[in-house]
PDB file of N, CA and C in Angstrom:
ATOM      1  N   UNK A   1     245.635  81.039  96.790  1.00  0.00           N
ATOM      2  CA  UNK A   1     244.736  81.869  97.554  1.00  0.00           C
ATOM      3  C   UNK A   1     243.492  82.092  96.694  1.00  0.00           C
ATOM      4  N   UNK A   2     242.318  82.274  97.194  1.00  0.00           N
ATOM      5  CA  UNK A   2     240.945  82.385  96.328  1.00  0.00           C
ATOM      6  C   UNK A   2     240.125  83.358  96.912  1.00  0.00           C
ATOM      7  N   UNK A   3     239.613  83.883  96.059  1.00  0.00           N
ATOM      8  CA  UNK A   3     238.586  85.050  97.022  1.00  0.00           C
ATOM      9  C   UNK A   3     237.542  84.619  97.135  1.00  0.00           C
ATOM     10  N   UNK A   4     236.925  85.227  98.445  1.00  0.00           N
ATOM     11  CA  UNK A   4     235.327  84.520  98.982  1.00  0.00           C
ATOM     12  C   UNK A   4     234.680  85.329  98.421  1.00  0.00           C
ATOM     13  N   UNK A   5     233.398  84.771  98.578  1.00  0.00           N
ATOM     14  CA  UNK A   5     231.879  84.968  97.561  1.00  0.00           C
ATOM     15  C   UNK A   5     231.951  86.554  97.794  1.00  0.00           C
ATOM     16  N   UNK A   6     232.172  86.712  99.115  1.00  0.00           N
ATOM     17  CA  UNK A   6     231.969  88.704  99.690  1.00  0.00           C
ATOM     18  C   UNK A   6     233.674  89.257  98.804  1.00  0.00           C
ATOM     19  N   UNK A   7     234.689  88.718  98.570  1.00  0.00           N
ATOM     20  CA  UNK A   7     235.510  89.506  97.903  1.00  0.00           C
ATOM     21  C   UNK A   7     236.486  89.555  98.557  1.00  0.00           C
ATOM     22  N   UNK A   8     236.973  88.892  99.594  1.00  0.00           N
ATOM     23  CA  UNK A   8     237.554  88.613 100.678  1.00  0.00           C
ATOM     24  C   UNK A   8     238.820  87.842 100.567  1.00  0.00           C
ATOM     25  N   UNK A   9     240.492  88.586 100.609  1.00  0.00           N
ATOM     26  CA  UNK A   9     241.386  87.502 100.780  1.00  0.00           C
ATOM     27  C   UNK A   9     241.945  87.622 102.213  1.00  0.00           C
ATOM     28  N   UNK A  10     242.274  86.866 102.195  1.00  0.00           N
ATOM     29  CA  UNK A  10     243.270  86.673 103.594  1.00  0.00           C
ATOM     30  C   UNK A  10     244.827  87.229 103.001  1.00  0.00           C
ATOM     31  N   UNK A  11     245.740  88.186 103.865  1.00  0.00           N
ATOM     32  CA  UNK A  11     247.109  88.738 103.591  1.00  0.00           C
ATOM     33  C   UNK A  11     247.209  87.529 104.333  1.00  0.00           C
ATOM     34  N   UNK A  12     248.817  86.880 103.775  1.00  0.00           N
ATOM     35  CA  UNK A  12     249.273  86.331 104.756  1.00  0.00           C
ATOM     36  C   UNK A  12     250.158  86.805 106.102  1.00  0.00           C
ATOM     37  N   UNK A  13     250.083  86.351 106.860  1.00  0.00           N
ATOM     38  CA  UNK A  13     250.932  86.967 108.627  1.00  0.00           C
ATOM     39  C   UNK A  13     252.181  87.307 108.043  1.00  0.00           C
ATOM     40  N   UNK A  14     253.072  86.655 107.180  1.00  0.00           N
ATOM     41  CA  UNK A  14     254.206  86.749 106.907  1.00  0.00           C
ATOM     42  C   UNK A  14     254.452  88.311 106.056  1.00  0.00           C
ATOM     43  N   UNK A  15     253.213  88.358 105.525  1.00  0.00           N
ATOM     44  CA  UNK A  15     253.221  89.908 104.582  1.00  0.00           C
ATOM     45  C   UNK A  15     253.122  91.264 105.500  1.00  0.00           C
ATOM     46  N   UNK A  16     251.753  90.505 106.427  1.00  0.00           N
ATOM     47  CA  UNK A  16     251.089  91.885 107.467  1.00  0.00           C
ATOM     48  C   UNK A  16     252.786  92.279 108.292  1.00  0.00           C
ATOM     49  N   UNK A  17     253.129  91.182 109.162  1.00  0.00           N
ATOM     50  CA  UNK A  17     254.388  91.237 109.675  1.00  0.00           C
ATOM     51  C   UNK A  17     255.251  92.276 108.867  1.00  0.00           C
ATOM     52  N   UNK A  18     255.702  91.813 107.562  1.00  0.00           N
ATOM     53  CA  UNK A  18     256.437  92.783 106.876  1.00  0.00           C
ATOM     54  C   UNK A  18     256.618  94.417 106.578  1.00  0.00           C
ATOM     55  N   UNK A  19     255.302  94.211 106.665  1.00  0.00           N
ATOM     56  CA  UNK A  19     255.060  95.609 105.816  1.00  0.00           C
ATOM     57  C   UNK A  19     253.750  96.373 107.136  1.00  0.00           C
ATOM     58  N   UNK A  20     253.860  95.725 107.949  1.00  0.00           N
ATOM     59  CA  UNK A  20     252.753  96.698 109.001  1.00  0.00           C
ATOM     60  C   UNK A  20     251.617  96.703 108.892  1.00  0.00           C
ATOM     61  N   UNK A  21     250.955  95.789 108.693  1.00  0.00           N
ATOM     62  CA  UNK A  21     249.398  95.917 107.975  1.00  0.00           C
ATOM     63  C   UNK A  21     248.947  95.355 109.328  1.00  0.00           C
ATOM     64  N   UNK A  22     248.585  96.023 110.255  1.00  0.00           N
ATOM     65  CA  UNK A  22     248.046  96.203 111.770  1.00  0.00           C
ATOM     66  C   UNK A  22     246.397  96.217 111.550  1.00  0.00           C
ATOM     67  N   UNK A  23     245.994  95.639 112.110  1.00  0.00           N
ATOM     68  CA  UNK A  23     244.500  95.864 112.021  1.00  0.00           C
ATOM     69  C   UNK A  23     244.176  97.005 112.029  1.00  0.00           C
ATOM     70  N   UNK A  24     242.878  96.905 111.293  1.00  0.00           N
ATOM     71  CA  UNK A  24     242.095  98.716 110.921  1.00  0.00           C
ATOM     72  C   UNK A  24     243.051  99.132 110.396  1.00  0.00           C
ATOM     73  N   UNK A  25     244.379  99.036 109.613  1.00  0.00           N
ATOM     74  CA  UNK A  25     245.234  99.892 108.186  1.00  0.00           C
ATOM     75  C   UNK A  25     244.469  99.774 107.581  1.00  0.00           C
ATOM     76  N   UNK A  26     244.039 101.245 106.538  1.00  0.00           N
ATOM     77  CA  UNK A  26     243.470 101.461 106.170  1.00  0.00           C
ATOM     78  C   UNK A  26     244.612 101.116 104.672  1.00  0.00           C
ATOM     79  N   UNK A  27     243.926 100.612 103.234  1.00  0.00           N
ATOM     80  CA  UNK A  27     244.886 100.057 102.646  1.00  0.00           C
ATOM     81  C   UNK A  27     244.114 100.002 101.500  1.00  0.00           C
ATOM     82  N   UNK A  28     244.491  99.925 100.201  1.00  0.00           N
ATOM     83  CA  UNK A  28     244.317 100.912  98.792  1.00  0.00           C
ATOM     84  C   UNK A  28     244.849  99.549  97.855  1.00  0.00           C
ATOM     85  N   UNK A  29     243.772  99.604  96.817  1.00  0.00           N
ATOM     86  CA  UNK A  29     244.283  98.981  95.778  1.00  0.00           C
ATOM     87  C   UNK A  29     244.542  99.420  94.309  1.00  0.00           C
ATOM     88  N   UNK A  30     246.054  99.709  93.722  1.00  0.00           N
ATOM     89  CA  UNK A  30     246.150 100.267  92.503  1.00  0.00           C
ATOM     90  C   UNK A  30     246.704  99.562  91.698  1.00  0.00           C
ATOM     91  N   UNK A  31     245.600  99.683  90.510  1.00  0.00           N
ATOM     92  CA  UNK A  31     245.973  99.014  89.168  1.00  0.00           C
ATOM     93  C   UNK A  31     246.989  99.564  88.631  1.00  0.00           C
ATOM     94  N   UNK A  32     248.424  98.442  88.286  1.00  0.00           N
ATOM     95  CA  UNK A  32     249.565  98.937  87.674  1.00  0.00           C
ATOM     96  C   UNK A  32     249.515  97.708  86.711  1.00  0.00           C
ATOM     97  N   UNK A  33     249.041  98.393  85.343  1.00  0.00           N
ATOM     98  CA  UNK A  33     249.502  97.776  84.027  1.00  0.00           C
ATOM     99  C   UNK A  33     248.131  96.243  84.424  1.00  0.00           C
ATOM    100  N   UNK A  34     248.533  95.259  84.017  1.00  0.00           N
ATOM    101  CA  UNK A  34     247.863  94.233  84.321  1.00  0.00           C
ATOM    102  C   UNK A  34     248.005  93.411  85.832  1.00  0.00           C
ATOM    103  N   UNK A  35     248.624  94.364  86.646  1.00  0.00           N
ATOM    104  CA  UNK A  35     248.433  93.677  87.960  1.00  0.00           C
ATOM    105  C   UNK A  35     248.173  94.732  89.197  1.00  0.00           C
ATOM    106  N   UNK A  36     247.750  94.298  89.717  1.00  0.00           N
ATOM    107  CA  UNK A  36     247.253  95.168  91.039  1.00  0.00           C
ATOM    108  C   UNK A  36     247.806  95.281  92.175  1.00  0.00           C
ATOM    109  N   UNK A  37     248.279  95.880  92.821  1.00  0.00           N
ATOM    110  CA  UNK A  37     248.899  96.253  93.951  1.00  0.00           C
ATOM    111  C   UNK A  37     248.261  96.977  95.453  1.00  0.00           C
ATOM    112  N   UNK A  38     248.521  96.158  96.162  1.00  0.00           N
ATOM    113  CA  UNK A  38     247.762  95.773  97.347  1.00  0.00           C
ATOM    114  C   UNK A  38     248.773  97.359  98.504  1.00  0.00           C
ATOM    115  N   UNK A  39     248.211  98.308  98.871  1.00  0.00           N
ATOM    116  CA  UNK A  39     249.372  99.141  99.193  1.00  0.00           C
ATOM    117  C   UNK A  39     248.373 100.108 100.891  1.00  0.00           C
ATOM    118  N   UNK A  40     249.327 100.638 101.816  1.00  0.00           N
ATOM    119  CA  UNK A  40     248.399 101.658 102.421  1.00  0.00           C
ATOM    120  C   UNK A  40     248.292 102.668 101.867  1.00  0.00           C
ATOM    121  N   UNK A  41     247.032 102.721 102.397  1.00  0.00           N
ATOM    122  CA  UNK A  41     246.025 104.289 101.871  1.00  0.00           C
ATOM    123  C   UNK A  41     247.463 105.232 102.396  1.00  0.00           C
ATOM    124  N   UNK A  42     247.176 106.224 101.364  1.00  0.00           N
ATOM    125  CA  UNK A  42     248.504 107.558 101.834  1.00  0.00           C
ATOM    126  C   UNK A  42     247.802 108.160 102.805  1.00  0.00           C
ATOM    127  N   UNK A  43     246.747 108.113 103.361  1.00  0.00           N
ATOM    128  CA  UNK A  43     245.984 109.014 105.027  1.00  0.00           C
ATOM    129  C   UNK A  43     245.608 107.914 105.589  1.00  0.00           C
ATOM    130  N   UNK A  44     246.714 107.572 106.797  1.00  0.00           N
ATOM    131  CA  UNK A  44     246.532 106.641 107.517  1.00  0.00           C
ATOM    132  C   UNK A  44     245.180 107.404 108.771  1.00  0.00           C
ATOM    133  N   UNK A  45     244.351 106.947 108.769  1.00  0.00           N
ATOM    134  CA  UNK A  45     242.768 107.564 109.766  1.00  0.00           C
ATOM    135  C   UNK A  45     243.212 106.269 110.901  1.00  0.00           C
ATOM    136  N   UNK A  46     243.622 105.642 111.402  1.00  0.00           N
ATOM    137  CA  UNK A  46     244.124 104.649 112.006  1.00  0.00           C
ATOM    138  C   UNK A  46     244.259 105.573 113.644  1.00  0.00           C
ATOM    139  N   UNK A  47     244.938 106.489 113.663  1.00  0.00           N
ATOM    140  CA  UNK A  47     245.189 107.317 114.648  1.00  0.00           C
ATOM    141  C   UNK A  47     244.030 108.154 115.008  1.00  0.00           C
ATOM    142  N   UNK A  48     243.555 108.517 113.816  1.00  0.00           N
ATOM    143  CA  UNK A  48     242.345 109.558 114.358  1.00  0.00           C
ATOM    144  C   UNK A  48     240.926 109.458 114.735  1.00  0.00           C
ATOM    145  N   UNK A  49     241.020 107.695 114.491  1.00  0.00           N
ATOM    146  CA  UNK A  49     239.680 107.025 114.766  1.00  0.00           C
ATOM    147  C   UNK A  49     240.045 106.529 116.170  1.00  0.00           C
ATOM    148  N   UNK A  50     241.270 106.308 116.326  1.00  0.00           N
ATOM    149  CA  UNK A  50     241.027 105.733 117.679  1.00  0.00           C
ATOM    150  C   UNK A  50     241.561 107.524 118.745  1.00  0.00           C
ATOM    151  N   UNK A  51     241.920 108.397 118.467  1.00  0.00           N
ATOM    152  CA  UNK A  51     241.425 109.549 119.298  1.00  0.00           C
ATOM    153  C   UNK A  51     240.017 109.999 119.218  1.00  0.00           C
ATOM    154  N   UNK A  52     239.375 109.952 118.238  1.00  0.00           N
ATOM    155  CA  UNK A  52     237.874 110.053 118.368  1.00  0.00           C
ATOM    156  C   UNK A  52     237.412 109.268 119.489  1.00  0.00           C
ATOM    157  N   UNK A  53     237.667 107.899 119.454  1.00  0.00           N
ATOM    158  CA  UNK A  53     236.628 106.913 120.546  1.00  0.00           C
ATOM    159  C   UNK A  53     237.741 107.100 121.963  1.00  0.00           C
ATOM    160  N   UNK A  54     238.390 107.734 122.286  1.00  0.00           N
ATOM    161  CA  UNK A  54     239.191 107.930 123.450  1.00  0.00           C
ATOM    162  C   UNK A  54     238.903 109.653 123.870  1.00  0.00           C
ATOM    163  N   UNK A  55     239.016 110.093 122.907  1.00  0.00           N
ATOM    164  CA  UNK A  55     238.372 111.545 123.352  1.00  0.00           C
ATOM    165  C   UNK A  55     237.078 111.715 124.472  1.00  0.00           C
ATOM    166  N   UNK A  56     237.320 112.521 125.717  1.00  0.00           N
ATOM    167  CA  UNK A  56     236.226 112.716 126.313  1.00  0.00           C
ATOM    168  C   UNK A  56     235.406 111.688 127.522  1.00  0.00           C
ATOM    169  N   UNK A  57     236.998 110.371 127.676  1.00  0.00           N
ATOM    170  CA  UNK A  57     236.568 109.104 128.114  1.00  0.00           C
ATOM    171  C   UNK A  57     237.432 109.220 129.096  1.00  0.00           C
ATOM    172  N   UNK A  58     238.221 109.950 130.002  1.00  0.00           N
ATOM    173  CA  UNK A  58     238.736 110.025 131.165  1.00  0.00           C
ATOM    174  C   UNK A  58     237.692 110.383 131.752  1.00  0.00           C
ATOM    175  N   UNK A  59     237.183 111.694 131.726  1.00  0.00           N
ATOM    176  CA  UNK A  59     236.409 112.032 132.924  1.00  0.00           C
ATOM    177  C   UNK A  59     236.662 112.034 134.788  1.00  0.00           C
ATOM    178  N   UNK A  60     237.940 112.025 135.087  1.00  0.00           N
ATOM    179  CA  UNK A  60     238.758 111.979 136.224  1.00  0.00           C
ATOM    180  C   UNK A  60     238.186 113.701 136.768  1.00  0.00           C
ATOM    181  N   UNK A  61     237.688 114.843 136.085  1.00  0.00           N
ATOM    182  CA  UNK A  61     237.420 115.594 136.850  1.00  0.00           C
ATOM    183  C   UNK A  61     238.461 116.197 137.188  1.00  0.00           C
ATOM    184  N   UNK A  62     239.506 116.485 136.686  1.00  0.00           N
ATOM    185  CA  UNK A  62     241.295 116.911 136.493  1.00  0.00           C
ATOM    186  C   UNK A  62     241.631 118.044 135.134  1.00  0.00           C
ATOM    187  N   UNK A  63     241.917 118.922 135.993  1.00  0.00           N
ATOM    188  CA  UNK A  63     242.341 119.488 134.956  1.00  0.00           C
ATOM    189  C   UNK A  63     243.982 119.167 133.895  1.00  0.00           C
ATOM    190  N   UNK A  64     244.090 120.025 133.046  1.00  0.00           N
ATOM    191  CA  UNK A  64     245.605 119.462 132.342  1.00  0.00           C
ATOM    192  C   UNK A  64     246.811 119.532 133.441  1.00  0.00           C
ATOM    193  N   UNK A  65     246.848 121.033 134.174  1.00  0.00           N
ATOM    194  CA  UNK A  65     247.660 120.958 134.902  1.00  0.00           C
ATOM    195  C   UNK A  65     247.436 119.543 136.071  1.00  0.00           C
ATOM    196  N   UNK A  66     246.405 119.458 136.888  1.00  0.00           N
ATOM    197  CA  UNK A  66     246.401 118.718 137.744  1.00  0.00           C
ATOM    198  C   UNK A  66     247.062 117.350 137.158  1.00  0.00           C
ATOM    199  N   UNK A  67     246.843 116.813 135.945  1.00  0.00           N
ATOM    200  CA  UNK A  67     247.261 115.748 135.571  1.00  0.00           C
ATOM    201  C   UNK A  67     248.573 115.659 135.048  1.00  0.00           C
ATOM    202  N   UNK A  68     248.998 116.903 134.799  1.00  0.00           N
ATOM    203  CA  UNK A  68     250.778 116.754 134.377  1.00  0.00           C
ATOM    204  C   UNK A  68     251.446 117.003 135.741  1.00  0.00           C
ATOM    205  N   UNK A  69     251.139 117.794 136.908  1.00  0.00           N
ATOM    206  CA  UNK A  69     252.054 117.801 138.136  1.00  0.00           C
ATOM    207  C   UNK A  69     251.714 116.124 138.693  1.00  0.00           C
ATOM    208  N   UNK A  70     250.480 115.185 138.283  1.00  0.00           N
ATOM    209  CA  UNK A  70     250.820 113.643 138.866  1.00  0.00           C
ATOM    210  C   UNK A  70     251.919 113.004 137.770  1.00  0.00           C
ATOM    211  N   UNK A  71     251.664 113.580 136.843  1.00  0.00           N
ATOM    212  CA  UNK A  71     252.735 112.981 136.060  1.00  0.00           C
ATOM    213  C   UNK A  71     253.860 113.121 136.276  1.00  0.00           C
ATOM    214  N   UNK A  72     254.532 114.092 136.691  1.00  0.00           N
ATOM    215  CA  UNK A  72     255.831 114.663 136.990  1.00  0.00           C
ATOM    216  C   UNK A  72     256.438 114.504 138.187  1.00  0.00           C
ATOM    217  N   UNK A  73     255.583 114.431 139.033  1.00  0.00           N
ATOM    218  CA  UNK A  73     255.774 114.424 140.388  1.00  0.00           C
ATOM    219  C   UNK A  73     255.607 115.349 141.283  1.00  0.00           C
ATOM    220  N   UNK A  74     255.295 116.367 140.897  1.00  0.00           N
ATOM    221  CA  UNK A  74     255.443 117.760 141.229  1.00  0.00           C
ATOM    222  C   UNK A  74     254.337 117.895 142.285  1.00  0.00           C
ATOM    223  N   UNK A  75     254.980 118.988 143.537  1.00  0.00           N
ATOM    224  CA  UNK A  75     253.820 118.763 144.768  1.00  0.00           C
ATOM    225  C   UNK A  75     253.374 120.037 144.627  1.00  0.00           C
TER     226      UNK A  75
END
């Protein structure tokens, strides 16, 4: 494996697969002794970036209740 001019490796599928490295994981590199370790960030923002860009994007004009009695079934 070689890193590109920008600093860039490719994980392999077989690693991401393993260990969960989902696009946008946010993911940390710590120097242990003479080798480095490729690990996730301990504050996964993964969740809270994508409620940010979903926040405020229904707009259905529904309140909470109105939308939990369609959920439920409730008449």
């Amino acid at each position: 494996m070689r890193i590109t001019q920008k600093g860039q490796v490719t994980i392999p599928q077989e690693i991401r697969d393993r260990f969960g490295f989902l696009p946008y994981t946010e993911v940390e590199f710590v120097a242990q002794g003479e080798n480095v370790v490729l690990r996730k960030a301990s504050t996964n923002r993964r969740g809270a970036a994508l409620m940010r860009r979903l926040r405020g994007s229904a707009g259905a004009g529904m309140s909470t209740d109105d939308i939990m009695r369609l959920t439920r079934g409730d008449d």
